[in-house]
PDB file of N, CA and C in Angstrom:
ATOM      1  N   UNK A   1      -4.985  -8.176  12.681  1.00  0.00           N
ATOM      2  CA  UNK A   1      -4.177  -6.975  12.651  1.00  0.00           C
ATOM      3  C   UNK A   1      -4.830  -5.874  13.479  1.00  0.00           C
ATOM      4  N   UNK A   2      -4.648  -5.897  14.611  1.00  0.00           N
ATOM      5  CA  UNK A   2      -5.337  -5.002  15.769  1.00  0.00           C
ATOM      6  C   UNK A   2      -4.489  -3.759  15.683  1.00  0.00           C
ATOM      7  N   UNK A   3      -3.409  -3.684  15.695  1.00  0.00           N
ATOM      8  CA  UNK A   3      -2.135  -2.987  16.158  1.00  0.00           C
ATOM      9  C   UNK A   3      -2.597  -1.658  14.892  1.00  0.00           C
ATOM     10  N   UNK A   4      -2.193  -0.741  15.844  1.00  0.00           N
ATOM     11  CA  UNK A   4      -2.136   0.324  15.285  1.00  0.00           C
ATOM     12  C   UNK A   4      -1.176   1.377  15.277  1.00  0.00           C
ATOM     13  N   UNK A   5      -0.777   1.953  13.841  1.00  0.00           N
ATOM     14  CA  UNK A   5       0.596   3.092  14.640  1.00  0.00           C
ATOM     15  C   UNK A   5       0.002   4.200  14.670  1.00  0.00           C
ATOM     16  N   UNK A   6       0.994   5.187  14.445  1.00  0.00           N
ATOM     17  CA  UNK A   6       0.370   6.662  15.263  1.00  0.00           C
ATOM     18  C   UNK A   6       0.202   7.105  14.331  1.00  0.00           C
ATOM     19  N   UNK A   7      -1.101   8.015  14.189  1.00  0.00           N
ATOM     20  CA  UNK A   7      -1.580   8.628  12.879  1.00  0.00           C
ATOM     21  C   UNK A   7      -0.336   9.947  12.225  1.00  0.00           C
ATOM     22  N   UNK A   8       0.112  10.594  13.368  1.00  0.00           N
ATOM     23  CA  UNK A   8       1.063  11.529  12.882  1.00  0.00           C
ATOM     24  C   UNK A   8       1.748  11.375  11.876  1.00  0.00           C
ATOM     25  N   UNK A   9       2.210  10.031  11.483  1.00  0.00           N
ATOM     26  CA  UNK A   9       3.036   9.688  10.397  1.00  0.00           C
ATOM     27  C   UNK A   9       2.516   9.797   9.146  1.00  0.00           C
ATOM     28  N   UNK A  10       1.189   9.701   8.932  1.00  0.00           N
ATOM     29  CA  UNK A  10       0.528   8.884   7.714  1.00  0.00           C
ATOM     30  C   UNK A  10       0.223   9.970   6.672  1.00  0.00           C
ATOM     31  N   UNK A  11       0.291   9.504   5.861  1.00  0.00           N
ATOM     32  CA  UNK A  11       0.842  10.518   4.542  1.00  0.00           C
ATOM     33  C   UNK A  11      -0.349  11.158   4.071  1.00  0.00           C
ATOM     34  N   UNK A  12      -0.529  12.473   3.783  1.00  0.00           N
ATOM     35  CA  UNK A  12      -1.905  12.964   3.232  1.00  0.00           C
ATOM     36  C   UNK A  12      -2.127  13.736   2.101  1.00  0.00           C
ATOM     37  N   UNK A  13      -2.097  12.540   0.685  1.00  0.00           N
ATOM     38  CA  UNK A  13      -1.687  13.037   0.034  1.00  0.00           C
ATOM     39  C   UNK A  13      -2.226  11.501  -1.119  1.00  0.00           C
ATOM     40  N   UNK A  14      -2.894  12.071  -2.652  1.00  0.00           N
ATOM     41  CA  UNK A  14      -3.529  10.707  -2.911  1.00  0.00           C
ATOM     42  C   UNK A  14      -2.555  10.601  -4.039  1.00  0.00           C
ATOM     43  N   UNK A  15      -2.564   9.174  -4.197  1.00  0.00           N
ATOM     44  CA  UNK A  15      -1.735   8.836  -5.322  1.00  0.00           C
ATOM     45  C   UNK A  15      -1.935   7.421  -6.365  1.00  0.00           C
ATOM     46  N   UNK A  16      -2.221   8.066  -7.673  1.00  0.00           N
ATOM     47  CA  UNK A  16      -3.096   7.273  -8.523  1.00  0.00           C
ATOM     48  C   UNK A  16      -2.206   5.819  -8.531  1.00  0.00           C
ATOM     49  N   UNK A  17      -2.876   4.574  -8.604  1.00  0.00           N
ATOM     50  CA  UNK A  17      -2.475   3.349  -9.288  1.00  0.00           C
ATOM     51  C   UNK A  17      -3.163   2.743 -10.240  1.00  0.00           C
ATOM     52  N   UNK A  18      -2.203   2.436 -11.030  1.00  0.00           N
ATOM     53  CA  UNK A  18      -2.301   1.687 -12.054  1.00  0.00           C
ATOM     54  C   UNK A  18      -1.577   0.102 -12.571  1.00  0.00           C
ATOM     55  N   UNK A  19      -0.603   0.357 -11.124  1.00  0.00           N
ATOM     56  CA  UNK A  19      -0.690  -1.225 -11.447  1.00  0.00           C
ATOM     57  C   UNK A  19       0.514  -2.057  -9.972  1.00  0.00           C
ATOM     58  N   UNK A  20       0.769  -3.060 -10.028  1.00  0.00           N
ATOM     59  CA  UNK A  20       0.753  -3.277  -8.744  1.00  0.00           C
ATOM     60  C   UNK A  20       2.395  -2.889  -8.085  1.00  0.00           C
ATOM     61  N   UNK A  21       3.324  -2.714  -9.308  1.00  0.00           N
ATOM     62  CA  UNK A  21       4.125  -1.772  -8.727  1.00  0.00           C
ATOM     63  C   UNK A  21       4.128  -0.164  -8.148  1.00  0.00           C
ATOM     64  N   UNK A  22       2.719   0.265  -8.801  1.00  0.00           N
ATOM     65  CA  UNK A  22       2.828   1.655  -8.503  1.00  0.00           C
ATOM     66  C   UNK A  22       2.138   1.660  -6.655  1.00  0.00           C
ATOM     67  N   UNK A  23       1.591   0.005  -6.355  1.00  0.00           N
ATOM     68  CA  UNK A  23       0.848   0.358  -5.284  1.00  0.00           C
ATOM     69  C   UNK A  23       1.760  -0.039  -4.413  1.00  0.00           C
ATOM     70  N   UNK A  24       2.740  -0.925  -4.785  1.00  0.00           N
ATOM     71  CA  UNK A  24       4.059  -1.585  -3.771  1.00  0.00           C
ATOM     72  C   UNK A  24       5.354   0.005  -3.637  1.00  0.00           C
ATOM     73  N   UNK A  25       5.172   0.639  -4.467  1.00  0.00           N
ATOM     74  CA  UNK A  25       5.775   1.381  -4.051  1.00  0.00           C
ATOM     75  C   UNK A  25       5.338   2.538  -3.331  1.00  0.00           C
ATOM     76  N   UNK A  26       4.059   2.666  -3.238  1.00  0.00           N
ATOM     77  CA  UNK A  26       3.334   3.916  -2.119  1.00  0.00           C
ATOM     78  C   UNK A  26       3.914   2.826  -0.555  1.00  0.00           C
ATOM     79  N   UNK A  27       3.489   1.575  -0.744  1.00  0.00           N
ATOM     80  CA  UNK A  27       3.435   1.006   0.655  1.00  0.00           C
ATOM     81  C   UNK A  27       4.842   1.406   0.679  1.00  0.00           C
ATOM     82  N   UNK A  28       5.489   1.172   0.136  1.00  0.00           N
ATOM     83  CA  UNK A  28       7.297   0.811   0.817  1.00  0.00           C
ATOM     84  C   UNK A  28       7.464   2.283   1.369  1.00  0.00           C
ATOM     85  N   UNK A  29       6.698   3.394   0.526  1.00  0.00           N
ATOM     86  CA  UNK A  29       7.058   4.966   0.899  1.00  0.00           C
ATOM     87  C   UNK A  29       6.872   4.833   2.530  1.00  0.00           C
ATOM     88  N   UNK A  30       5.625   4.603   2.488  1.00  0.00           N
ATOM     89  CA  UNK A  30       4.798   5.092   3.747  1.00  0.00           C
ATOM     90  C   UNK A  30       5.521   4.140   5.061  1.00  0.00           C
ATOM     91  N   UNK A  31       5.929   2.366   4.552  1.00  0.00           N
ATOM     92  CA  UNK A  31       6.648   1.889   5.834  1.00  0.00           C
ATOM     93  C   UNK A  31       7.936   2.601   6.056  1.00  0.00           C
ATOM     94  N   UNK A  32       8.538   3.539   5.106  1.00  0.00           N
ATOM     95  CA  UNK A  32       9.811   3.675   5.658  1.00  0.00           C
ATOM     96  C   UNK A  32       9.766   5.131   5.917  1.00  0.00           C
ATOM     97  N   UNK A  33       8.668   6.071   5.697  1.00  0.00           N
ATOM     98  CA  UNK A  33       8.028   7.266   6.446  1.00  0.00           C
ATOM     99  C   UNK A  33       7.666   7.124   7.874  1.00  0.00           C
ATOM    100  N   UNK A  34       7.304   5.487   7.711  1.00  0.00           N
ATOM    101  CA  UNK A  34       6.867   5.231   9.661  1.00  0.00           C
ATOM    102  C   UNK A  34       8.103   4.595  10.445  1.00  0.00           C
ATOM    103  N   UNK A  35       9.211   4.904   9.577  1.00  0.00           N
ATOM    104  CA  UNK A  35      10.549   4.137  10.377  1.00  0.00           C
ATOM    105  C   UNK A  35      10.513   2.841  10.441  1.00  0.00           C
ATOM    106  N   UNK A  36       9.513   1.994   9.496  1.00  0.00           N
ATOM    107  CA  UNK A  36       9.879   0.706   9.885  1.00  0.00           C
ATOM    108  C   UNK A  36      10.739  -0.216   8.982  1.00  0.00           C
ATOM    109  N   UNK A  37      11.513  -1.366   9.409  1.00  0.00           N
ATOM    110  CA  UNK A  37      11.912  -2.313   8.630  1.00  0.00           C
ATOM    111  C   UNK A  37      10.888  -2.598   8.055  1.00  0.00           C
ATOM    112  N   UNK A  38      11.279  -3.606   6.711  1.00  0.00           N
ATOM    113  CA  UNK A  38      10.187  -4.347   6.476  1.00  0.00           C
ATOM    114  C   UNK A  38      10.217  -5.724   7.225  1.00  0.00           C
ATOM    115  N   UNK A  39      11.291  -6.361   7.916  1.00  0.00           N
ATOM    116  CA  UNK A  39      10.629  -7.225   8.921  1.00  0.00           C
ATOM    117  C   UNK A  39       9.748  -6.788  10.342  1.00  0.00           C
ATOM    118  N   UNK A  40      10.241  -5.709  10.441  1.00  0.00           N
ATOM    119  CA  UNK A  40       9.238  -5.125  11.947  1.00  0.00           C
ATOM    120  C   UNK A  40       7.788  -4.922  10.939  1.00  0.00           C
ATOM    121  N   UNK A  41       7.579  -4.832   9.760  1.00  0.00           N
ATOM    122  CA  UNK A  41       6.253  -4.832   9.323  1.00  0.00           C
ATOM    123  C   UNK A  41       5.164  -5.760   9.235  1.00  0.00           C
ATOM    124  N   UNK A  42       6.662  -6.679   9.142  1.00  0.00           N
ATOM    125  CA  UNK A  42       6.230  -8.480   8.846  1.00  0.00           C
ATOM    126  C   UNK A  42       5.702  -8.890  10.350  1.00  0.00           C
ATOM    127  N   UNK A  43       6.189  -8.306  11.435  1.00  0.00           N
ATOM    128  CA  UNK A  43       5.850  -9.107  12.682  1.00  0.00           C
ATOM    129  C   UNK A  43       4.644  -8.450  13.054  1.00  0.00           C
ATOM    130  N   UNK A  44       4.441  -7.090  12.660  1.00  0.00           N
ATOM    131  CA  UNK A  44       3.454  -6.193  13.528  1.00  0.00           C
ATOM    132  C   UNK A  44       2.153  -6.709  12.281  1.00  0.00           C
ATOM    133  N   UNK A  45       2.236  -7.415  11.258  1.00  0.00           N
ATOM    134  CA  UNK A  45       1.428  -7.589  10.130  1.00  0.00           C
ATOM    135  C   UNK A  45       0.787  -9.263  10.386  1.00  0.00           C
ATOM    136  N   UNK A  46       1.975  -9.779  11.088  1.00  0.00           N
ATOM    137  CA  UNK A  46       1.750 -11.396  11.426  1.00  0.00           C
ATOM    138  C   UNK A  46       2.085 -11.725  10.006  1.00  0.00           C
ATOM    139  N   UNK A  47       2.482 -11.521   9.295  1.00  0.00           N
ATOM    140  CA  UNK A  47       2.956 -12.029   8.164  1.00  0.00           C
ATOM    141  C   UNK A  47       4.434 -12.398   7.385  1.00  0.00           C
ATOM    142  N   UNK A  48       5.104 -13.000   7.033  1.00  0.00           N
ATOM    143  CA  UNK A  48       6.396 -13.017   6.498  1.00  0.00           C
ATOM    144  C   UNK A  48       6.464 -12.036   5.931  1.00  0.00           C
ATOM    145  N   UNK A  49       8.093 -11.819   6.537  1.00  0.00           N
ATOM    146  CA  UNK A  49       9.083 -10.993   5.521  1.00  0.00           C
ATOM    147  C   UNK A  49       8.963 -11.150   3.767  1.00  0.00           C
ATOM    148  N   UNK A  50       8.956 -12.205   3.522  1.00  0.00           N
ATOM    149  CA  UNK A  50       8.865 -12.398   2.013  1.00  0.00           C
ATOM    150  C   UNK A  50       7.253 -12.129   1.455  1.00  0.00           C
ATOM    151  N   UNK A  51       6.670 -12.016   2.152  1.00  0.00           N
ATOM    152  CA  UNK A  51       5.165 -11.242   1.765  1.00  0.00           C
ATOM    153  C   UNK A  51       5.623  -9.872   1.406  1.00  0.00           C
ATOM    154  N   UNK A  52       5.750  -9.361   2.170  1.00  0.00           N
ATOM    155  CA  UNK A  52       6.090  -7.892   2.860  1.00  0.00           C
ATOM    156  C   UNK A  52       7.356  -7.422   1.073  1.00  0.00           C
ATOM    157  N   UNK A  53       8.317  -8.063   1.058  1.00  0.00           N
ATOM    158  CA  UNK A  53       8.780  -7.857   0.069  1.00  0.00           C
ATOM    159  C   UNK A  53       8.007  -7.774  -1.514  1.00  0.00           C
ATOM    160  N   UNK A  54       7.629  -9.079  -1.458  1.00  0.00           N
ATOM    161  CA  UNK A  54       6.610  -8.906  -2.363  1.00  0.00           C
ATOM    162  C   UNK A  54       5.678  -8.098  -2.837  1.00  0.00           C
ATOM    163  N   UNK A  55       5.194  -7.500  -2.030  1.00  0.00           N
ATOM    164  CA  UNK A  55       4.531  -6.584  -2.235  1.00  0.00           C
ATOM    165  C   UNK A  55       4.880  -5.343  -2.417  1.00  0.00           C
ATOM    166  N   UNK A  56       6.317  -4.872  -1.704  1.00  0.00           N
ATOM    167  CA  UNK A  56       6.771  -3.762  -2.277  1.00  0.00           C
ATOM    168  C   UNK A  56       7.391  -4.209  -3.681  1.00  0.00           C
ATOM    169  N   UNK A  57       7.507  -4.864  -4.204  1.00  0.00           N
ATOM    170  CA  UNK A  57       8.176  -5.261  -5.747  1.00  0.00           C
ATOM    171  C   UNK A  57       7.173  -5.328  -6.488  1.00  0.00           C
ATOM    172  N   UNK A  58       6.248  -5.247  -5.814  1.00  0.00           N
ATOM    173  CA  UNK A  58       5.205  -5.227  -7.291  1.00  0.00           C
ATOM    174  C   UNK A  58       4.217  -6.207  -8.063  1.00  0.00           C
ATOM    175  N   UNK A  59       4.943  -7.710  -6.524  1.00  0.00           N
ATOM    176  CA  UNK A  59       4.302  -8.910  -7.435  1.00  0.00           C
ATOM    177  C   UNK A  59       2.750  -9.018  -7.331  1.00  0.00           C
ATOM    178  N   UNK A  60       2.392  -9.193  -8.527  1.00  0.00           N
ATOM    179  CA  UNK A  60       0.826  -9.292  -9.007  1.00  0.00           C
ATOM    180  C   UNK A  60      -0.377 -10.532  -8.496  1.00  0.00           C
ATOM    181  N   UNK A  61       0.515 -11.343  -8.065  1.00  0.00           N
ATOM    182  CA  UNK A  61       0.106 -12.403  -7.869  1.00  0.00           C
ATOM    183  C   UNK A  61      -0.338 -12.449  -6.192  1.00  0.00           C
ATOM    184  N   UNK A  62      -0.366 -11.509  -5.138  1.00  0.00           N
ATOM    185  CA  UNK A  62      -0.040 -11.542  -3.656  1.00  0.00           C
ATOM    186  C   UNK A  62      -1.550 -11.537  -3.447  1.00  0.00           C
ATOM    187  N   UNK A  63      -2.183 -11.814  -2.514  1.00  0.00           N
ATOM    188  CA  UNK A  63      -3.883 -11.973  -1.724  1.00  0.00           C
ATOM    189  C   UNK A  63      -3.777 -11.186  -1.802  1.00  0.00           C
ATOM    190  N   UNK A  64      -4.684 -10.762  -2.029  1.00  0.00           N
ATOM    191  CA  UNK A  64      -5.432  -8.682  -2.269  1.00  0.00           C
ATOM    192  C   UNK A  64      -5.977  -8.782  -1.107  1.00  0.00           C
ATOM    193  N   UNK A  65      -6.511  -9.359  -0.022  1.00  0.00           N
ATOM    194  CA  UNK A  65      -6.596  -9.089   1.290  1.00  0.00           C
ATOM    195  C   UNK A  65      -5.981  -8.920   2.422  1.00  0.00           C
ATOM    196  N   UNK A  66      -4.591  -9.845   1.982  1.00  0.00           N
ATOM    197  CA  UNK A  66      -3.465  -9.614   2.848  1.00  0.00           C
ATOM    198  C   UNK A  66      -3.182  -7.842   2.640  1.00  0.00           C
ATOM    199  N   UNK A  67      -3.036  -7.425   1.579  1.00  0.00           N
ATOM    200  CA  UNK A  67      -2.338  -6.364   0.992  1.00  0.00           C
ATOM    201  C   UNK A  67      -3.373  -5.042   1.483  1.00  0.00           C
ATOM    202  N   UNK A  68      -4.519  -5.912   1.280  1.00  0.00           N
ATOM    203  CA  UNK A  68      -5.570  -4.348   2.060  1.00  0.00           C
ATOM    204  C   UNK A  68      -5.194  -4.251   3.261  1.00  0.00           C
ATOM    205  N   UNK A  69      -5.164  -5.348   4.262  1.00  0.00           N
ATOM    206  CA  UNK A  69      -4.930  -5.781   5.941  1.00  0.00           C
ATOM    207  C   UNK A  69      -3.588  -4.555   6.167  1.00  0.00           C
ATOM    208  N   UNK A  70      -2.757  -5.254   5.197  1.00  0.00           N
ATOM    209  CA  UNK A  70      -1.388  -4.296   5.369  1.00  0.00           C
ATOM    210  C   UNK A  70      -1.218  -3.026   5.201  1.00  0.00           C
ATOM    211  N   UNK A  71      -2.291  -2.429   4.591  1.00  0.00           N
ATOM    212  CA  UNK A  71      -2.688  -1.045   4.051  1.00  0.00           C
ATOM    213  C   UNK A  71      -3.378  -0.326   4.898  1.00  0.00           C
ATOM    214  N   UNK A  72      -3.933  -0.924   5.976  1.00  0.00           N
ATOM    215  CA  UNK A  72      -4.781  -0.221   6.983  1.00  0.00           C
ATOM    216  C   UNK A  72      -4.032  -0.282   8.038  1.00  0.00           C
ATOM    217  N   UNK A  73      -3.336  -0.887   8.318  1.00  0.00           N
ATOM    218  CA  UNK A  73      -1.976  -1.389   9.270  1.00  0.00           C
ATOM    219  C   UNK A  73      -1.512   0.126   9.043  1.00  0.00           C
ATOM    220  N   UNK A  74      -0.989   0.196   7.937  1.00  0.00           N
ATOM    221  CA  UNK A  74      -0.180   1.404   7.245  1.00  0.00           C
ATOM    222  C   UNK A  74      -0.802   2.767   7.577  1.00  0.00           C
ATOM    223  N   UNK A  75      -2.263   2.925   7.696  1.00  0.00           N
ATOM    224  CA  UNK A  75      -3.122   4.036   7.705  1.00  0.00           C
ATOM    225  C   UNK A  75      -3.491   4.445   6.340  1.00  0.00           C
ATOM    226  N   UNK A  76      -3.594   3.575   5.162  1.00  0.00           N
ATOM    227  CA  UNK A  76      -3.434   3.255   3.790  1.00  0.00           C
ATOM    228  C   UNK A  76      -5.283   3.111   3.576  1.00  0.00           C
ATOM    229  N   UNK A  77      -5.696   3.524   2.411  1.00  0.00           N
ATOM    230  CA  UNK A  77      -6.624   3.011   2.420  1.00  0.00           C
ATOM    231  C   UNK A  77      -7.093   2.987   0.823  1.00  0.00           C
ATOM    232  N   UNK A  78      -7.624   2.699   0.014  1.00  0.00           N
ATOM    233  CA  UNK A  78      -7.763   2.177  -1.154  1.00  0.00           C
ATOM    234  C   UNK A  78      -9.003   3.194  -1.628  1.00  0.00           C
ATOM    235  N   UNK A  79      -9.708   3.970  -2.735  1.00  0.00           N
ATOM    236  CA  UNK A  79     -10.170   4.694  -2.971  1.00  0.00           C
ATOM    237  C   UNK A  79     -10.888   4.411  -4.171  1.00  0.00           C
ATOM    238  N   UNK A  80     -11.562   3.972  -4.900  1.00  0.00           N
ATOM    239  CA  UNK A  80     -12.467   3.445  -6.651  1.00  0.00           C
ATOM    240  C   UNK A  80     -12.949   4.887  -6.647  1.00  0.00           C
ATOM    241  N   UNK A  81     -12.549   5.541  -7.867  1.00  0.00           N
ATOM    242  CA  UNK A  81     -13.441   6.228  -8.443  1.00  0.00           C
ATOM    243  C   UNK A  81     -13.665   6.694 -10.087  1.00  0.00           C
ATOM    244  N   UNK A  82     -14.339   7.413 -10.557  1.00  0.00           N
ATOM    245  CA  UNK A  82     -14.000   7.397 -11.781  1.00  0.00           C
ATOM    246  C   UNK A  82     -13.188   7.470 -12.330  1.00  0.00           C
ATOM    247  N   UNK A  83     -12.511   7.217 -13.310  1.00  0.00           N
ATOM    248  CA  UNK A  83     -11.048   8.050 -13.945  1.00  0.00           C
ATOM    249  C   UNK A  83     -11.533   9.444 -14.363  1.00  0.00           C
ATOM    250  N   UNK A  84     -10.546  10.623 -14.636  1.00  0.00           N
ATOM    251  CA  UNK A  84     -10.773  11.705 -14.745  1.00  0.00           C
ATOM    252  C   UNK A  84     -10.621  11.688 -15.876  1.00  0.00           C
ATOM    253  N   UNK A  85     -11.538  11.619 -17.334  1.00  0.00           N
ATOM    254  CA  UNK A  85     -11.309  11.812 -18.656  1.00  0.00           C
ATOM    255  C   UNK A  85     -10.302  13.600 -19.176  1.00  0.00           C
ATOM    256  N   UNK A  86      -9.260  12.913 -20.098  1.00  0.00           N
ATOM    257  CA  UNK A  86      -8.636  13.868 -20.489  1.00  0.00           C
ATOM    258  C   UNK A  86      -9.019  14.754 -21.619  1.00  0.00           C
ATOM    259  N   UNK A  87      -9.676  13.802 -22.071  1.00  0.00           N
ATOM    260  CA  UNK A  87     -10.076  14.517 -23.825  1.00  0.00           C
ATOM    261  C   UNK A  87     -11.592  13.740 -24.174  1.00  0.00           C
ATOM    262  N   UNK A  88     -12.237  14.474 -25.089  1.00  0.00           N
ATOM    263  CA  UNK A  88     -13.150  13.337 -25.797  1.00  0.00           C
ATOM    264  C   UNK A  88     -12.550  12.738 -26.618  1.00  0.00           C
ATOM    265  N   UNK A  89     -13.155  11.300 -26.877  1.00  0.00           N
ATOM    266  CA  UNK A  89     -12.912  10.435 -27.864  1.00  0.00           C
ATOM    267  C   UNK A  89     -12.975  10.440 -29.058  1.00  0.00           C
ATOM    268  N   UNK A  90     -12.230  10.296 -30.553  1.00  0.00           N
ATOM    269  CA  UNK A  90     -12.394  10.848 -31.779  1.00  0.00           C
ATOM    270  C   UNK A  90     -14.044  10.384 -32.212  1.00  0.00           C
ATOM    271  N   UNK A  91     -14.444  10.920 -33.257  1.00  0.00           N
ATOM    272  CA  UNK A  91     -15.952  10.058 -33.474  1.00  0.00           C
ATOM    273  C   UNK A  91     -15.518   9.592 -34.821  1.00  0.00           C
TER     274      UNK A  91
END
């Protein structure tokens, strides 16, 4: 995945996940913020259309490397950090 699009598009702005629909639906934001089909994603990704779907639906089961590959494609990038505690815990 050499190909790169134009940074102008790419969204700046973070958004928590918690699970793999919440991360299929940032991607689907951001491919259709960059004007693309999801088959023009599939070709510029080298990957099937039915990947590409998949992953915006949420399925749990998809290579977590394909999905990073596709995320940097995107200008996407994945972030670990602590959770932000809301409260203390009862004792």
């Amino acid at each position: 995945m050499a190909y790169k699009l134009p940074i102008s598009h790419f969204m700046n702005t973070e958004t928590p996940i918690r699970s793999s629909v919440d991360l299929g639906a940032v991607i689907r934001e951001q491919r259709k913020r960059l004007a693309l089909k999801q088959l023009d994603l599939a070709g510029l990704g080298n990957t099937g259309n039915r990947f590409i779907v998949d992953v915006e639906n949420g399925k749990p089961t998809v290579q977590l490397q394909k999905v990073l590959d596709l995320m940097e494609l995107l200008g996407l990038e994945v972030v670990v950090r602590a959770k932000a505690s809301r409260s203390a815990p009862p004792r």
